[in-house]
C-alpha atoms as a PDB file:
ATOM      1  CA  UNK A   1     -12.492  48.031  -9.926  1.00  0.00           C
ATOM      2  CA  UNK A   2     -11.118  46.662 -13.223  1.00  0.00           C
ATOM      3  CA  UNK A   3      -8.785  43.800 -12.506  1.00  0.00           C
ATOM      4  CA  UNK A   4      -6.076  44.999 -14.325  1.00  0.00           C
ATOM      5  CA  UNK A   5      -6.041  48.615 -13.434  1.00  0.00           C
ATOM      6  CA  UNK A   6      -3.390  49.979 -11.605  1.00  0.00           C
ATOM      7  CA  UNK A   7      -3.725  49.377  -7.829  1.00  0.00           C
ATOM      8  CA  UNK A   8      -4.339  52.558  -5.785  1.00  0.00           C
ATOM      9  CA  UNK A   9      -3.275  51.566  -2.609  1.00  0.00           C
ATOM     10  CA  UNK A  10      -0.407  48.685  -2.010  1.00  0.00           C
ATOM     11  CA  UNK A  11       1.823  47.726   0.672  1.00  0.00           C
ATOM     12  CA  UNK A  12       4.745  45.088  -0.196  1.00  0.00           C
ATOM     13  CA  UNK A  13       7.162  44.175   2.514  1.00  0.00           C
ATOM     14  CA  UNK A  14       9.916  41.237   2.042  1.00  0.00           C
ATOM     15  CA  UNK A  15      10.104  39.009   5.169  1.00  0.00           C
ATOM     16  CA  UNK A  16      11.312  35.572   6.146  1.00  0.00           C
ATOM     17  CA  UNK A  17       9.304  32.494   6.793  1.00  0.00           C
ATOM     18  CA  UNK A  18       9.971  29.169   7.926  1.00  0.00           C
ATOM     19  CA  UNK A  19      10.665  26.094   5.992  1.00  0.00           C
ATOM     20  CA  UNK A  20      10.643  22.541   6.963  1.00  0.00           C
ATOM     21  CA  UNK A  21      14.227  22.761   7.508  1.00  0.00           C
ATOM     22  CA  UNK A  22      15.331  26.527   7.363  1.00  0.00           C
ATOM     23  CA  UNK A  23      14.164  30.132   6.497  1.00  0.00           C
ATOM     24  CA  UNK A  24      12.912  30.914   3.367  1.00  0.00           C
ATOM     25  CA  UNK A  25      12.306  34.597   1.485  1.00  0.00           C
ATOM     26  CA  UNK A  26       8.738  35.351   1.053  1.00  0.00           C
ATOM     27  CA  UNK A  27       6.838  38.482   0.147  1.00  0.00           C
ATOM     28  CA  UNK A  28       4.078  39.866   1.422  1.00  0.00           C
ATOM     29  CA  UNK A  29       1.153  41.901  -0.165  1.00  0.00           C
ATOM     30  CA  UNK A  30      -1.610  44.760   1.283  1.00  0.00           C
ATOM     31  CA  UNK A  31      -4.280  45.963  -0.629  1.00  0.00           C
ATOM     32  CA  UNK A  32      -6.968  48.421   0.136  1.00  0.00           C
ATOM     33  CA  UNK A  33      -6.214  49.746   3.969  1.00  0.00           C
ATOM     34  CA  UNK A  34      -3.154  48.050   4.105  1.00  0.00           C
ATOM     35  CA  UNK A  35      -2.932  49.010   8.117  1.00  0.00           C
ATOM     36  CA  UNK A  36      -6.284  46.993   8.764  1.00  0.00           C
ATOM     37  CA  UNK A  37      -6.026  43.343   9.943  1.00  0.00           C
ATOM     38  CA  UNK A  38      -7.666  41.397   7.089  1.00  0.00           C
ATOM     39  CA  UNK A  39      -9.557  38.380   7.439  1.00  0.00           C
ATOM     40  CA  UNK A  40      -8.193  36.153   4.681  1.00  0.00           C
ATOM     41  CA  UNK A  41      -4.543  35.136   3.880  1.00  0.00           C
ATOM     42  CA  UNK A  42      -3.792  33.730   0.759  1.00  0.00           C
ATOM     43  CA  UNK A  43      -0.237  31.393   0.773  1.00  0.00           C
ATOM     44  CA  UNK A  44       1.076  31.632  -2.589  1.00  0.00           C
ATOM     45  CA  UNK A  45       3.884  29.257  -4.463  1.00  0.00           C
ATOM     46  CA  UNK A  46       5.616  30.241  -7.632  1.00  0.00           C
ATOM     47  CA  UNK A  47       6.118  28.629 -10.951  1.00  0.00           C
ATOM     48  CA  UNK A  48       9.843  27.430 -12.289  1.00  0.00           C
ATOM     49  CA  UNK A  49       8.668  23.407 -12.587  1.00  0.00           C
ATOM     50  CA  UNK A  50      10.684  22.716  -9.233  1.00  0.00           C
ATOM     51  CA  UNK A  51      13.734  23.507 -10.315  1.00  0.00           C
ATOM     52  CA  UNK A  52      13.967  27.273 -11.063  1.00  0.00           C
ATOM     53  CA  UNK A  53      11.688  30.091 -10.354  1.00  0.00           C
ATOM     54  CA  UNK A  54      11.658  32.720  -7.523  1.00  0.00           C
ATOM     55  CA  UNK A  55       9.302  35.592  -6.187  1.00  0.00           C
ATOM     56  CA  UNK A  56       9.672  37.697  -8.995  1.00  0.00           C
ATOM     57  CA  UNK A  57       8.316  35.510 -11.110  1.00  0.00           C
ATOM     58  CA  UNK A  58       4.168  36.297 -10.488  1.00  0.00           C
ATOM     59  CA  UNK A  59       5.095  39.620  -8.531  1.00  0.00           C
ATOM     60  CA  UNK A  60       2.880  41.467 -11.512  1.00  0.00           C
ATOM     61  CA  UNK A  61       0.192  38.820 -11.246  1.00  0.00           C
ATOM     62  CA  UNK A  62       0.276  39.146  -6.792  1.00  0.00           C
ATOM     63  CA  UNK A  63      -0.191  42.949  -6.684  1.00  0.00           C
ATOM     64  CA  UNK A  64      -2.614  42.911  -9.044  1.00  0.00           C
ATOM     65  CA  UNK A  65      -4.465  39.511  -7.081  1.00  0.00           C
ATOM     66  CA  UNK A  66      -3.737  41.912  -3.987  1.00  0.00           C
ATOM     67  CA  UNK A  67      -5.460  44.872  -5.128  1.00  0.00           C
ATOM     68  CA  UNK A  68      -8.619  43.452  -6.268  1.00  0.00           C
ATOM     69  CA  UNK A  69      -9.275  40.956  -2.839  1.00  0.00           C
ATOM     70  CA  UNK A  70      -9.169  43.662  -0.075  1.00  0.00           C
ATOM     71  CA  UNK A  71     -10.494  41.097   2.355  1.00  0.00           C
ATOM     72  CA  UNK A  72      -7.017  39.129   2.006  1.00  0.00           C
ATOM     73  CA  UNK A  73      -3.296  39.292   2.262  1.00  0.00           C
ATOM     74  CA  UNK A  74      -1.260  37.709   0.055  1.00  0.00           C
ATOM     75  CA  UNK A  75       2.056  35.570   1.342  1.00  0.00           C
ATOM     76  CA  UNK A  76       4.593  34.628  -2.072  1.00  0.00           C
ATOM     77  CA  UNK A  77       6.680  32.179  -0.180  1.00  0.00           C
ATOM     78  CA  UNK A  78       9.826  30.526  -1.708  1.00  0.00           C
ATOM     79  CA  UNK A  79      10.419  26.720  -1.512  1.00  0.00           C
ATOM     80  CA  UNK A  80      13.387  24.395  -1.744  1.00  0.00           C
ATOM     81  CA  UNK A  81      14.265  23.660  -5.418  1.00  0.00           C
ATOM     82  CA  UNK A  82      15.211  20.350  -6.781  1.00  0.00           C
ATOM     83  CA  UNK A  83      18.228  21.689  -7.625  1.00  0.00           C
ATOM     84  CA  UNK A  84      19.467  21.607  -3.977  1.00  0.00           C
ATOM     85  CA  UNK A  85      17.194  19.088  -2.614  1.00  0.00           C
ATOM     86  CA  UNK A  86      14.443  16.810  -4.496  1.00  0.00           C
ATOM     87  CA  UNK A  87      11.139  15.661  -3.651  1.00  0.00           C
ATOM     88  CA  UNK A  88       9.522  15.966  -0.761  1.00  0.00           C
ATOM     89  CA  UNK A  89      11.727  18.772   0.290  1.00  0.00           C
ATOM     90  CA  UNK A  90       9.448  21.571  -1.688  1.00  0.00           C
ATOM     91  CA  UNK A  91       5.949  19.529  -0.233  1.00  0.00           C
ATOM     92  CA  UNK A  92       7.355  19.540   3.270  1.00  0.00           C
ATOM     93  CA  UNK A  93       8.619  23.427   2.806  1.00  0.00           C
ATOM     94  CA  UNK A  94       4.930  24.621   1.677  1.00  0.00           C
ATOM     95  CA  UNK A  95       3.002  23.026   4.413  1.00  0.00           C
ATOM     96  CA  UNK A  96       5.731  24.874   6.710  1.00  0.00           C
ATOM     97  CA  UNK A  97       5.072  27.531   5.255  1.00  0.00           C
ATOM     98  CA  UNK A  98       1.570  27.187   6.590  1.00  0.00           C
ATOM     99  CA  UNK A  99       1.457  26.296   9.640  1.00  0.00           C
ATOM    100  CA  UNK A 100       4.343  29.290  10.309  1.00  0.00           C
ATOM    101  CA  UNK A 101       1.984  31.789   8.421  1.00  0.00           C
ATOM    102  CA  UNK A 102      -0.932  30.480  11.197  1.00  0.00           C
ATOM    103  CA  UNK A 103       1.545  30.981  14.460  1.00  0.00           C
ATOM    104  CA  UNK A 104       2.632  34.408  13.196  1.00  0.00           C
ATOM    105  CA  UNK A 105      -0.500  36.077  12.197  1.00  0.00           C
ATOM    106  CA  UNK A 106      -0.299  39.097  14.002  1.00  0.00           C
ATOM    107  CA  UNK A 107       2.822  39.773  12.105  1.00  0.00           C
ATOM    108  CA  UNK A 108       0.977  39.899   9.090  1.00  0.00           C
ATOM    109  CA  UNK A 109      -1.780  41.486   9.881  1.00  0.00           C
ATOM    110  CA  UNK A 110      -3.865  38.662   9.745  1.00  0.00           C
ATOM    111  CA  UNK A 111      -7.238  37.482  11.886  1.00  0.00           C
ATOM    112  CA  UNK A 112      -6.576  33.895  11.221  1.00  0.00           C
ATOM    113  CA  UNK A 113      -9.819  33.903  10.174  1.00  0.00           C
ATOM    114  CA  UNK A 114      -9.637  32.290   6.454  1.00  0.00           C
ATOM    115  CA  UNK A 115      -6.428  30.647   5.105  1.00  0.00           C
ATOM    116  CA  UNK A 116      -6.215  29.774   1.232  1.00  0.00           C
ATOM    117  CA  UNK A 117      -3.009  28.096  -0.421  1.00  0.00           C
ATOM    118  CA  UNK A 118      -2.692  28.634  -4.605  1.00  0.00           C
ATOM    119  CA  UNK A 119      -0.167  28.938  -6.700  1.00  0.00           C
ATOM    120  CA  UNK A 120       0.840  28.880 -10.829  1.00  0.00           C
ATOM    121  CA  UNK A 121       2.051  25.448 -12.918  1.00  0.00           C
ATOM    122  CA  UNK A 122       5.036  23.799 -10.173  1.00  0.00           C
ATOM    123  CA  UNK A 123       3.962  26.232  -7.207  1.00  0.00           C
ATOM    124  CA  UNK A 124      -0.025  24.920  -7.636  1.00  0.00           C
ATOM    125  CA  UNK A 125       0.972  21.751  -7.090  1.00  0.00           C
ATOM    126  CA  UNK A 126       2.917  22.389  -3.860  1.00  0.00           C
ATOM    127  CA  UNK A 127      -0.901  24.169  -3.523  1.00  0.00           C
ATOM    128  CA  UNK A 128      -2.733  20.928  -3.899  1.00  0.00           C
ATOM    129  CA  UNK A 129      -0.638  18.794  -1.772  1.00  0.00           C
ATOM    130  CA  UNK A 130      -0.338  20.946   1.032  1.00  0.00           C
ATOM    131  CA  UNK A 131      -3.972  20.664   0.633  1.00  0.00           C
ATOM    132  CA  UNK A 132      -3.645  16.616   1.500  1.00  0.00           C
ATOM    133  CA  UNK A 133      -1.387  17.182   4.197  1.00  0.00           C
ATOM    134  CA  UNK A 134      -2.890  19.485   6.114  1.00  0.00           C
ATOM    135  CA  UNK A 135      -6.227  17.155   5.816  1.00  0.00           C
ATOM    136  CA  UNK A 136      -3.803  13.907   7.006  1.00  0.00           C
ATOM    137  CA  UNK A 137      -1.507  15.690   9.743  1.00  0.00           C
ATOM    138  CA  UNK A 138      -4.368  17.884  11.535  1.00  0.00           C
ATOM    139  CA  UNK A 139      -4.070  21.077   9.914  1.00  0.00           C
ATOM    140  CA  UNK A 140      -3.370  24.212   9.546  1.00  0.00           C
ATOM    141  CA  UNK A 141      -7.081  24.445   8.238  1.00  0.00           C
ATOM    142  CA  UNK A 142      -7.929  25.304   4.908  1.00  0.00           C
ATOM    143  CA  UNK A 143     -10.871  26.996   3.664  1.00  0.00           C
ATOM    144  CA  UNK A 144      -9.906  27.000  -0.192  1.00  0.00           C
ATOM    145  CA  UNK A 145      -7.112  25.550  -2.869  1.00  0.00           C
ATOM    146  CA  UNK A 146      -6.577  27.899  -6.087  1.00  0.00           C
ATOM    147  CA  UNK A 147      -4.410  26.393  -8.730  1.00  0.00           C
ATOM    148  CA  UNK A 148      -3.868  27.832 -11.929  1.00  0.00           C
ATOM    149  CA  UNK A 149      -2.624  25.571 -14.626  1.00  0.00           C
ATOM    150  CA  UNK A 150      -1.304  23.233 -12.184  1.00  0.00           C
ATOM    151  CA  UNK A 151       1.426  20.203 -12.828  1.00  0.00           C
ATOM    152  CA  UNK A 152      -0.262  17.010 -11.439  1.00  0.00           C
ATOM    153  CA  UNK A 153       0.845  14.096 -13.492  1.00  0.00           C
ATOM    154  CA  UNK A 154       4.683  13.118 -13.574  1.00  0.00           C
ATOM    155  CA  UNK A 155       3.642  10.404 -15.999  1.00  0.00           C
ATOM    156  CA  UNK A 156       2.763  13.407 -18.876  1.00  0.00           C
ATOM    157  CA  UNK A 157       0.091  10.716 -20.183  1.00  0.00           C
ATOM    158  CA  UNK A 158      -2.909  13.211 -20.660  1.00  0.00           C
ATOM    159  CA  UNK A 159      -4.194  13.570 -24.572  1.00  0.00           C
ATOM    160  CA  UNK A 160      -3.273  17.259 -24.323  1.00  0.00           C
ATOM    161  CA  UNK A 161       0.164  16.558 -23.274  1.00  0.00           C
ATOM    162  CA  UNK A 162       0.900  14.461 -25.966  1.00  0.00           C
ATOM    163  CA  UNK A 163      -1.256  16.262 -29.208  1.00  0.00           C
ATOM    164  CA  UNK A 164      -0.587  19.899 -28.297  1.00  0.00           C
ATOM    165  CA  UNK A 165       3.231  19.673 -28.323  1.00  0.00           C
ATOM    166  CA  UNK A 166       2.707  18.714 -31.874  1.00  0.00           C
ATOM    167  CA  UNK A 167       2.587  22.636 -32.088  1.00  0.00           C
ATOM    168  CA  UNK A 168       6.113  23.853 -32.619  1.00  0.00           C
ATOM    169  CA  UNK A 169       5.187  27.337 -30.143  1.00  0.00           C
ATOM    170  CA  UNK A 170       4.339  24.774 -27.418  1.00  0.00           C
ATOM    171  CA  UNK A 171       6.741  21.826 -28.112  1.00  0.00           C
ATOM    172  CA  UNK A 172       8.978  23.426 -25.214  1.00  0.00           C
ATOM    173  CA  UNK A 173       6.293  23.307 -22.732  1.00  0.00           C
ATOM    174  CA  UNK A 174       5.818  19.194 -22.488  1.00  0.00           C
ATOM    175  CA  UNK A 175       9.822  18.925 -22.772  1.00  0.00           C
ATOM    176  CA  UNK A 176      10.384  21.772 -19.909  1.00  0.00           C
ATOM    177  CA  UNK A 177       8.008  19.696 -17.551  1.00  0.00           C
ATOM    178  CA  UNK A 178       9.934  15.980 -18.643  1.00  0.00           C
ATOM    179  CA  UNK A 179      12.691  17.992 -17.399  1.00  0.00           C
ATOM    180  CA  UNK A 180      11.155  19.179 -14.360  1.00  0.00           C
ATOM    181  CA  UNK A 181      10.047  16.454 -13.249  1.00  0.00           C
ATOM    182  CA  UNK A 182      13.483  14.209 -13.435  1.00  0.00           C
ATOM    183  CA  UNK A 183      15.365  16.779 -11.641  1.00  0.00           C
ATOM    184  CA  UNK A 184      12.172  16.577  -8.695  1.00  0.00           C
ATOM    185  CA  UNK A 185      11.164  12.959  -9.034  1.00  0.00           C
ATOM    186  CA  UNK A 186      14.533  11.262  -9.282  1.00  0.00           C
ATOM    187  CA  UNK A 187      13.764   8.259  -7.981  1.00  0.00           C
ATOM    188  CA  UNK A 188      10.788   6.579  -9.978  1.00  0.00           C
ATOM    189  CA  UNK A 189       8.697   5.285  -7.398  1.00  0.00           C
ATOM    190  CA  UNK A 190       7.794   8.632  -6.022  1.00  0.00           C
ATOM    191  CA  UNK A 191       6.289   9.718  -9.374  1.00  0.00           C
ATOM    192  CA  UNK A 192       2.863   8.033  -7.711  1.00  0.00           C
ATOM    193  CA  UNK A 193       3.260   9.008  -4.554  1.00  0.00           C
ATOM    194  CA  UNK A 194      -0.073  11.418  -3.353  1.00  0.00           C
ATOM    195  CA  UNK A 195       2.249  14.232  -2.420  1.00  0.00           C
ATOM    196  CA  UNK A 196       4.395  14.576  -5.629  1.00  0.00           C
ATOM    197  CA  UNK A 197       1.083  13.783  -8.231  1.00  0.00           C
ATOM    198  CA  UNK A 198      -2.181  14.518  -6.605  1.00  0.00           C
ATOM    199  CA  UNK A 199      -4.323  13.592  -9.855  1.00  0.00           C
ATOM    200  CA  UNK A 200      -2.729   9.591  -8.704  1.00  0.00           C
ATOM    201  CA  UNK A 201      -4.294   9.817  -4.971  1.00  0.00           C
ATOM    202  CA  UNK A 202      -7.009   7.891  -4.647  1.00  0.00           C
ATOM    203  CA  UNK A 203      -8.014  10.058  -0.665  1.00  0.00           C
ATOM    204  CA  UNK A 204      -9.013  13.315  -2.141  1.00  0.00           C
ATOM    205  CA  UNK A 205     -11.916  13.534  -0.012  1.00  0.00           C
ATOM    206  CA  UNK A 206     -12.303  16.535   2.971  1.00  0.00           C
ATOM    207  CA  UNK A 207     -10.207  18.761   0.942  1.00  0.00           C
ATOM    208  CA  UNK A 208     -11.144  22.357   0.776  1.00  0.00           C
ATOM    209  CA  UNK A 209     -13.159  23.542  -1.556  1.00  0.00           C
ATOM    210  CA  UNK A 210     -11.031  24.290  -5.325  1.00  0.00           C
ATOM    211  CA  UNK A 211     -10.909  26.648  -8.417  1.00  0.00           C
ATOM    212  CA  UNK A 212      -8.701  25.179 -10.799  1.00  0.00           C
ATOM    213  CA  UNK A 213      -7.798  27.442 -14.180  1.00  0.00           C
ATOM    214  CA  UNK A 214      -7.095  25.871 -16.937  1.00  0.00           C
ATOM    215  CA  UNK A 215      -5.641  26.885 -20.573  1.00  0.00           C
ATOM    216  CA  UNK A 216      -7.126  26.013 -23.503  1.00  0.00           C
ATOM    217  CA  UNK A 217      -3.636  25.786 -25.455  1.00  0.00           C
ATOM    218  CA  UNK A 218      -1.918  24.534 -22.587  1.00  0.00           C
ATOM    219  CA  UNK A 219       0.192  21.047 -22.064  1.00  0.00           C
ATOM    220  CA  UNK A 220      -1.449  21.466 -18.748  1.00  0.00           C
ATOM    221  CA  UNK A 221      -5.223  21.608 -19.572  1.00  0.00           C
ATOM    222  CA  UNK A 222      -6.293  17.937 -19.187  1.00  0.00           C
ATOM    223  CA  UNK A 223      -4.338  16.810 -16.220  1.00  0.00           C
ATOM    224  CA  UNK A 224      -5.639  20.140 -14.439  1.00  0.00           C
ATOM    225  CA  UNK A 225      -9.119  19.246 -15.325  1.00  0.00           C
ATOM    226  CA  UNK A 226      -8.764  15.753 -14.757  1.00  0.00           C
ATOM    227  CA  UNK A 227      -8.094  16.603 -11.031  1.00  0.00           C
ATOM    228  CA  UNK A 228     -11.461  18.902 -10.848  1.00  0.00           C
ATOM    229  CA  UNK A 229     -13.406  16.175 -11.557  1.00  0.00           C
ATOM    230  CA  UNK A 230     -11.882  14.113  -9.152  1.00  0.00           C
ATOM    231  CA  UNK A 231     -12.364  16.060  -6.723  1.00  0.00           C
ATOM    232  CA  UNK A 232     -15.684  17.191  -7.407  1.00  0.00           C
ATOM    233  CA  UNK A 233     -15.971  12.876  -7.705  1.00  0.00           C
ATOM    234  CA  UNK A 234     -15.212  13.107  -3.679  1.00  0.00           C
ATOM    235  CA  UNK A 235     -17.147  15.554  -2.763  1.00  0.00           C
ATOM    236  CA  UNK A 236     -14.592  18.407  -2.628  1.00  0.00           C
ATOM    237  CA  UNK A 237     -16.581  21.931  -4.290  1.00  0.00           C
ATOM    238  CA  UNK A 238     -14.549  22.036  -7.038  1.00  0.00           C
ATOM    239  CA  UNK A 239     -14.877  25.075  -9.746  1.00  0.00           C
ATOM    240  CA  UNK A 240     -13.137  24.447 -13.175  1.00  0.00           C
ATOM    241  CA  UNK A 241     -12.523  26.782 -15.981  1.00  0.00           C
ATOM    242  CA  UNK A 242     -10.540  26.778 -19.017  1.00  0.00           C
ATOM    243  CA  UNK A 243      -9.144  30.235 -19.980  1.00  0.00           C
ATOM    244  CA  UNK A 244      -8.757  31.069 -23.673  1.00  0.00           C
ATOM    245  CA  UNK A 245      -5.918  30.243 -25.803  1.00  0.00           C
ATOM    246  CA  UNK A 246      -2.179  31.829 -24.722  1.00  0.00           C
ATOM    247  CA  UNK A 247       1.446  31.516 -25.666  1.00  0.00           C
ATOM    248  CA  UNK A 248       3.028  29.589 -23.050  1.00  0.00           C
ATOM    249  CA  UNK A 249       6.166  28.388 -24.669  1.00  0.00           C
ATOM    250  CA  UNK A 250       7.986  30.913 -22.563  1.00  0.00           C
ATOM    251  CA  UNK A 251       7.323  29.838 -18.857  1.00  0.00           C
ATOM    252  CA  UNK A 252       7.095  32.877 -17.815  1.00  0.00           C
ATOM    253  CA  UNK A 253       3.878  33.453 -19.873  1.00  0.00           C
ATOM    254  CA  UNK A 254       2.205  31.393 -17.262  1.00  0.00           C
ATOM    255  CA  UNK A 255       2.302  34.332 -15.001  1.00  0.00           C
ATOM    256  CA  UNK A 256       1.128  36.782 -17.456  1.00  0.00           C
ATOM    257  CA  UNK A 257      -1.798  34.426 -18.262  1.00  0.00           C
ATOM    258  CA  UNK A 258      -2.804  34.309 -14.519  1.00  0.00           C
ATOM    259  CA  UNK A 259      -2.861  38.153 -14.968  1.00  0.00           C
ATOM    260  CA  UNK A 260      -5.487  38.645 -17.314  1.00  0.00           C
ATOM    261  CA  UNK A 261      -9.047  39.888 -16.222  1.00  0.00           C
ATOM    262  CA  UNK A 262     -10.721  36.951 -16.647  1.00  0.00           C
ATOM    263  CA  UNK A 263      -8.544  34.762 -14.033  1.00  0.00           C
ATOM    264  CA  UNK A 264      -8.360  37.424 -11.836  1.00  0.00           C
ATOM    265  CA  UNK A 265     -12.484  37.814 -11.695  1.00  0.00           C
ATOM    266  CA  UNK A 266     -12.774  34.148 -11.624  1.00  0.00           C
ATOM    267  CA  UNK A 267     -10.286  34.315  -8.640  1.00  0.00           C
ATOM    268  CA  UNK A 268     -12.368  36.837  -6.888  1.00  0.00           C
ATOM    269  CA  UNK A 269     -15.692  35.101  -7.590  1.00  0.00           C
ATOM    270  CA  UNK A 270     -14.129  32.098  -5.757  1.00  0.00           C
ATOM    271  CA  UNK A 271     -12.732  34.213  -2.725  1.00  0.00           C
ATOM    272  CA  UNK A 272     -16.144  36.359  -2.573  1.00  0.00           C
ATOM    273  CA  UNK A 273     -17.805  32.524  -2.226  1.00  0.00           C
ATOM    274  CA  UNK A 274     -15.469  31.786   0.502  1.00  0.00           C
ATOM    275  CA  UNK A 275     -16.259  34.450   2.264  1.00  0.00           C
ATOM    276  CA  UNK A 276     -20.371  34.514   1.579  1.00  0.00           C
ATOM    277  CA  UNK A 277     -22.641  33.486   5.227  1.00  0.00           C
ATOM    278  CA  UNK A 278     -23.418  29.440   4.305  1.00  0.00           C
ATOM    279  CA  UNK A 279     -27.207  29.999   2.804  1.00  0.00           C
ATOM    280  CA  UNK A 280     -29.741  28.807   5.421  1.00  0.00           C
ATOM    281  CA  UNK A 281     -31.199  25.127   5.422  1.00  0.00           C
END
């Protein structure tokens, strides 16, 4: 089916999942035979750089993500914000998050077979960290990271952070994240710390494997494909691709981005890897 059609069969139910230190609203997405137990969950984390943002936010971009991967569920899951509590209270909430999602899979419907954390701009970097902590606390285990024009460097230092603000339309971007990132990072020395900025670990290796989407307009783009070649560097599978130019001075334009066909195949190219028989020695 077309990416972007409408989906013809969908189950959405709200639900509650736990946090590091409390419940948190998440949402919860069927496609195809929405009674059958699938074999792939992906965890998903919103955009709102750390301080704003809710399930709403990518609910377009989620049915639609829903709809075209029949093999997997899809879990929207809310995190602290800065605004209540700063860094690492959102890192620490997403790999909840996690592990709950892996002690109640029955409750979703889910075989436990394949578990895959992504998420869009804030919400993909909660992705790629719970990515390290998982590897350094034991689990749960990951078979795949999908972050789509991901915030990864606190220290905004890439070349496309500083020359494409020079663009009135996207002068609000690079500003929102300065923003974002004092409200999350208050205190300075945690701006290098693995689990707020990824791109500054220097352990990236036995991660699972990536797809990171880039933007080729975006603030985002370098630092985003900065960390694929790090990884790939390691020895993580790493795929990287830049999507064509999109207006992204309103944040929520990120979302609408992630919805267009060509993330959304890219996305399900990735998934249908995942889930391919390893090719014989």
């Amino acid at each position: 089916m077309n990416p972007v059609d409408a989906p013809v069969q969908l189950k959405i139910r709200d639900l509650e999942v736990a946090g590091a230190e409390g419940p948190l609203a998440a949402r919860l997405y069927a496609g195809g035979d929405a009674g059958a137990k699938k074999d792939g969950l992906i965890v998903f984390f919103h955009s709102g750089g750390f301080v704003g943002g809710d399930l709403d936010d990518a609910d377009e971009f989620l049915r639609h993500l829903a709809s075209c991967s029949s093999q997997y569920l899809v879990l929207a899951s809310c995190y602290t914000l800065a605004t209540e509590r700063p860094f690492p209270a959102a890192a620490e909430d997403a790999h909840a998050v996690l592990a709950w999602a892996k002690k109640h899979k029955a409750k979703l419907g889910w075989s436990g077979k394949r578990l895959v954390v992504s998420g869009i701009e804030a919400g993909a970097n909660l992705a790629a960290v719970c990515t390290l902590i998982a590897r350094d606390r034991g689990g749960p285990a990951l078979a795949g990271q999908i972050l789509i024009m991901p915030m990864l460097d606190p220290g905004l230092s890439t070349c496309s952070m500083r020359e494409i603000p020079q663009d009135a339309t996207q002068a609000g971007v690079a500003d929102s994240c300065a923003a974002s990132y004092r409200g999350y990072l208050p205190n300075a020395a945690d701006r290098t710390h693995p689990y707020a900025s990824p791109l500054q670990s220097s352990r990236l290796k036995n991660l699972p494997p990536a797809l990171i989407l880039s933007a080729e307009d975006d603030p985002l783009r370098d630092e985003a494909e900065q960390y694929g070649a790090k990884l790939t560097t390691c020895g993580v599978t790493t795929t990287v691709k830049r999507m064509a130019p999109a207006p992204l001075q309103d944040p929520a334009a990120r979302n609408e981005c992630a919805c267009k066909a060509v993330a959304l195949h890219e996305i399900g190219n990735f998934l249908h890897g995942l889930d391919a028989p390893p090719s014989p020695s």
